[in-house]
Protein backbone atom coordinates (compact mmCIF):
# COMPACT_ATOMS: atom_id res chain seq x y z
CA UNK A 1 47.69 -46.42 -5.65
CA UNK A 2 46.80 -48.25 -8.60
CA UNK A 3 44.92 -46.46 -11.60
CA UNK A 4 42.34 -49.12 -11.28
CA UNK A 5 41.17 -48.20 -8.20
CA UNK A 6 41.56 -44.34 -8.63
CA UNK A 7 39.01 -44.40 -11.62
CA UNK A 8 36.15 -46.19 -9.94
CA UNK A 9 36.85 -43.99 -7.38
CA UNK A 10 36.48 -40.57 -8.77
CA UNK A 11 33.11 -41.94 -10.55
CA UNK A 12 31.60 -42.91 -7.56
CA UNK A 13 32.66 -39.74 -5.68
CA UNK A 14 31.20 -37.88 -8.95
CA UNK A 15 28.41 -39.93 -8.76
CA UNK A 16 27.65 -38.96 -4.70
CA UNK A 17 28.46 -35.57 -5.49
CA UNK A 18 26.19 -35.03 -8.13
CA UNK A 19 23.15 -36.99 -6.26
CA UNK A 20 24.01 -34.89 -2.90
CA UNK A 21 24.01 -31.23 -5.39
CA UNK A 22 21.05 -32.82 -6.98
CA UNK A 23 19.11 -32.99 -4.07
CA UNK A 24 19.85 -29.94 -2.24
CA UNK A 25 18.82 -28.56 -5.50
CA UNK A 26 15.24 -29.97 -5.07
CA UNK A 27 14.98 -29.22 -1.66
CA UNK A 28 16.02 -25.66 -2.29
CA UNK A 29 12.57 -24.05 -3.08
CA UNK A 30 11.10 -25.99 0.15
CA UNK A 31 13.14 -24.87 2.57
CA UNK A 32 12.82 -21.11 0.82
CA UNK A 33 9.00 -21.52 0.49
CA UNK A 34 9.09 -22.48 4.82
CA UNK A 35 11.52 -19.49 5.40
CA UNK A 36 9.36 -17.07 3.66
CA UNK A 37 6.58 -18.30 5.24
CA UNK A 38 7.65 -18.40 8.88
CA UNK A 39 9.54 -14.75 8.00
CA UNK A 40 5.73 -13.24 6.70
CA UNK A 41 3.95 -15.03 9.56
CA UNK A 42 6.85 -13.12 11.92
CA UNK A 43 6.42 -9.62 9.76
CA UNK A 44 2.17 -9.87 10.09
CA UNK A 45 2.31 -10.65 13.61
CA UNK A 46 4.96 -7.59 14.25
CA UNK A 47 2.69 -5.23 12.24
CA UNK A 48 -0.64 -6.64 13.97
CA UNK A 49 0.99 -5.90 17.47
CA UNK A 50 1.80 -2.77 16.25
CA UNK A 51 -1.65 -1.93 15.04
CA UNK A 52 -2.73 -2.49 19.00
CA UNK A 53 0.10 -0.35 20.11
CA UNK A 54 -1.12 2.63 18.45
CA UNK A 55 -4.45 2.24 20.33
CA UNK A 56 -2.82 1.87 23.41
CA UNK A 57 -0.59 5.06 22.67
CA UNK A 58 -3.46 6.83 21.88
CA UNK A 59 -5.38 5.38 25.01
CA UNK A 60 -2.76 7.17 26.91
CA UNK A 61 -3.06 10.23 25.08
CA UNK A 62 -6.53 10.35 26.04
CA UNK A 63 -5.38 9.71 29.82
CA UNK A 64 -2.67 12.76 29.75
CA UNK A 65 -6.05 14.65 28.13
CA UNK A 66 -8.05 13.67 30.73
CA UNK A 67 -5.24 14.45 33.52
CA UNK A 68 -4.41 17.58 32.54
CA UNK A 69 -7.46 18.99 32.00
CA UNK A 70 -8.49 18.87 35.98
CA UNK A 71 -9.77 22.67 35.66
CA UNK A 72 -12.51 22.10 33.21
CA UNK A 73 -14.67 18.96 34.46
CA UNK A 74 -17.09 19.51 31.86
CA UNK A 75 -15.04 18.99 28.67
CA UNK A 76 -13.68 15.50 27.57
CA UNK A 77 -11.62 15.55 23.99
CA UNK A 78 -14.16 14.19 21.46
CA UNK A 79 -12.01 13.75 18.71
CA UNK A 80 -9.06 11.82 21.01
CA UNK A 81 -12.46 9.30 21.52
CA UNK A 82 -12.85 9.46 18.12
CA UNK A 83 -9.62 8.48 16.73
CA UNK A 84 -8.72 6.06 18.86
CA UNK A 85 -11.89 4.19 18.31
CA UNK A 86 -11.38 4.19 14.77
CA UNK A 87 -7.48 3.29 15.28
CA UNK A 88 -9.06 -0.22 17.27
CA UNK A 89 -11.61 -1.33 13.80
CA UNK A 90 -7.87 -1.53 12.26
CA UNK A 91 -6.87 -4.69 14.41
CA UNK A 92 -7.13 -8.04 12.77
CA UNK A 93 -9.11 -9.47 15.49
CA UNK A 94 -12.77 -8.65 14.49
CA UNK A 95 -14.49 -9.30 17.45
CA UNK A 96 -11.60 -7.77 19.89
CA UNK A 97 -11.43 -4.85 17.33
CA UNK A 98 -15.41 -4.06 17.42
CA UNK A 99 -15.20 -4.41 21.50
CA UNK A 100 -12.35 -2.09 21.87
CA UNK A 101 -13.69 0.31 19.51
CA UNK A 102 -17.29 0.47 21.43
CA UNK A 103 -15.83 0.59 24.70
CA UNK A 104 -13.71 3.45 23.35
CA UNK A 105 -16.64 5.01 22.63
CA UNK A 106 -18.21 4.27 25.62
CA UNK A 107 -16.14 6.96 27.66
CA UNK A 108 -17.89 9.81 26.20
CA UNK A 109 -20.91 8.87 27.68
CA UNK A 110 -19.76 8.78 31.82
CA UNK A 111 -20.77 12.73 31.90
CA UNK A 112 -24.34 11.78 30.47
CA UNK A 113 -24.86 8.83 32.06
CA UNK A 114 -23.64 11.18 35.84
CA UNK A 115 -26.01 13.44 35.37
CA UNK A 116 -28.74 11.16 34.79
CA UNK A 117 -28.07 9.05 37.77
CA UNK A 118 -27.94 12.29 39.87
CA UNK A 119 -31.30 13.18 38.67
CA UNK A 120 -32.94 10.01 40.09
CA UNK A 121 -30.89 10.20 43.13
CA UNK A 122 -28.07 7.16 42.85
CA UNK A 123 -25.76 9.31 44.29
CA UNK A 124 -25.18 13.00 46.00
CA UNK A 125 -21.92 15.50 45.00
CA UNK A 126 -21.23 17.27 41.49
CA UNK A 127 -22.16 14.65 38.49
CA UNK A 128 -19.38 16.04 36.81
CA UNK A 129 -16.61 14.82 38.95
CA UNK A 130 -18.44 11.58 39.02
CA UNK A 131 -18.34 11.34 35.64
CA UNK A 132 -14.56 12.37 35.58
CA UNK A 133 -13.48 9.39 38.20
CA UNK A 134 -15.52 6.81 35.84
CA UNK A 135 -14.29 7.82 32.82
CA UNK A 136 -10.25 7.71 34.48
CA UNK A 137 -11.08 4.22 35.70
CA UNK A 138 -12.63 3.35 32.51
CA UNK A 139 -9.75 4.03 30.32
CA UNK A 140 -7.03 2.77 32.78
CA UNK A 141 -8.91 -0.42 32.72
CA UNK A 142 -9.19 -0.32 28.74
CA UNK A 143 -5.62 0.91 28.56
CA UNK A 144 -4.91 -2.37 30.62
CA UNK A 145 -7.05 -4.57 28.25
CA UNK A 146 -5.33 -3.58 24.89
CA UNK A 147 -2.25 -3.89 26.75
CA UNK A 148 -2.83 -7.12 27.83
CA UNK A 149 -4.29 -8.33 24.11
CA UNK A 150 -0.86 -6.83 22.46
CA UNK A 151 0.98 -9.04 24.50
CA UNK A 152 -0.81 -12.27 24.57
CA UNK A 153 -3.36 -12.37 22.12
CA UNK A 154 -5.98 -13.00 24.30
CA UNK A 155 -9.51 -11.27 25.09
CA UNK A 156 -12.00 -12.32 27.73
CA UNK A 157 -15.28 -12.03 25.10
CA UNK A 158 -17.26 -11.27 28.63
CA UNK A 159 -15.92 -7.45 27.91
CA UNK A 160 -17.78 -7.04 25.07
CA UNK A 161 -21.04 -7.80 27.00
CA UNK A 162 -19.89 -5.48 29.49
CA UNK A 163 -19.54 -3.00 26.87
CA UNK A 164 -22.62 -3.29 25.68
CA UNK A 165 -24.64 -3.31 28.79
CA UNK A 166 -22.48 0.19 29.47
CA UNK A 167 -23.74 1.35 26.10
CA UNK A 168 -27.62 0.27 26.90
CA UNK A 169 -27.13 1.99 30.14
CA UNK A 170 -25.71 5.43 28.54
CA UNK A 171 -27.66 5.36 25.56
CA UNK A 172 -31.14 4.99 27.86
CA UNK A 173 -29.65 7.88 30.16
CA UNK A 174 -29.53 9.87 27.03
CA UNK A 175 -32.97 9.53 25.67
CA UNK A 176 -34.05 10.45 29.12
CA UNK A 177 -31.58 13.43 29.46
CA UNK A 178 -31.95 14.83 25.99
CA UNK A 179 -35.44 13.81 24.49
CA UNK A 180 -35.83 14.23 20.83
């Protein structure tokens, strides 16, 4: 090998060398900045799924409530109702958050809403155990719904107008039931 060649050589593999560094040095921060972001976008949706999870759980703590306390038909835990509708205004979807959280709500109101449809005759037995079998359907099916959002996301907005027209129905059954 002659010396002639060697020197042009070892510049131009300098040369390559330093352009190739050079650029992976610019492209550095871009292909940090896109890690980071697809890492946070990863770490938010974890923690938002987990926000729904703890409703759920505490959906089915309201269920075991509700199971085990066959003896006493007349009592429902309150404060279970209470802080798992609270636990639902902390999910980042607004409008699945404020459904969830009124539907929640919206199983304290079966005993209420029993007794008044007793009173005008929609049905015969005790209103109590009426009230009992709606409010175990209710939260099974809202137990399914949050499950269902946690995995994919998704809400039909047609259960927050069935919501709603639950709460219209209980809160009329209520002025009616307990006048001011």
């Amino acid at each position: 090998m002659d010396l002639d060649q060697l020197w042009p050589a070892l510049l131009t593999g300098t040369v390559i060398g330093a352009a190739v560094t050079g650029l992976f040095t610019l492209l550095k921060p871009f292909v940090d900045y896109g890690v980071a972001k697809l890492t946070r976008r990863l770490d938010t949706a974890d923690e938002r799924r987990k926000v729904v999870e703890d409703v759920v759980f505490q959906l089915r703590k309201l269920r075991v409530a509700h199971h085990n306390d066959v003896r006493n038909v007349e009592s429902f835990p309150y404060d279970l109702v209470l802080q798992a509708s609270d636990s639902a205004l902390l999910i980042h979807d607004q409008d699945f958050a404020r459904y969830l959280s009124l539907d929640i709500e919206n199983t304290a109101g079966f005993r209420t809403l029993a007794d008044y449809n007793a009173q005008h005759g929609d049905y015969d037995g005790d209103p109590a155990f009426a009230a009992r079998a709606s409010r175990w359907q209710h939260i099974k099916t809202l137990v399914s719904r949050a499950s269902r959002y946690a995995v994919t996301g998704k809400w039909e907005k047609d259960w927050m107008r069935q919501a709603q027209a639950l709460q219209a129905e209980m809160d009329q059954a209520d002025r009616v039931m307990f006048p001011e």
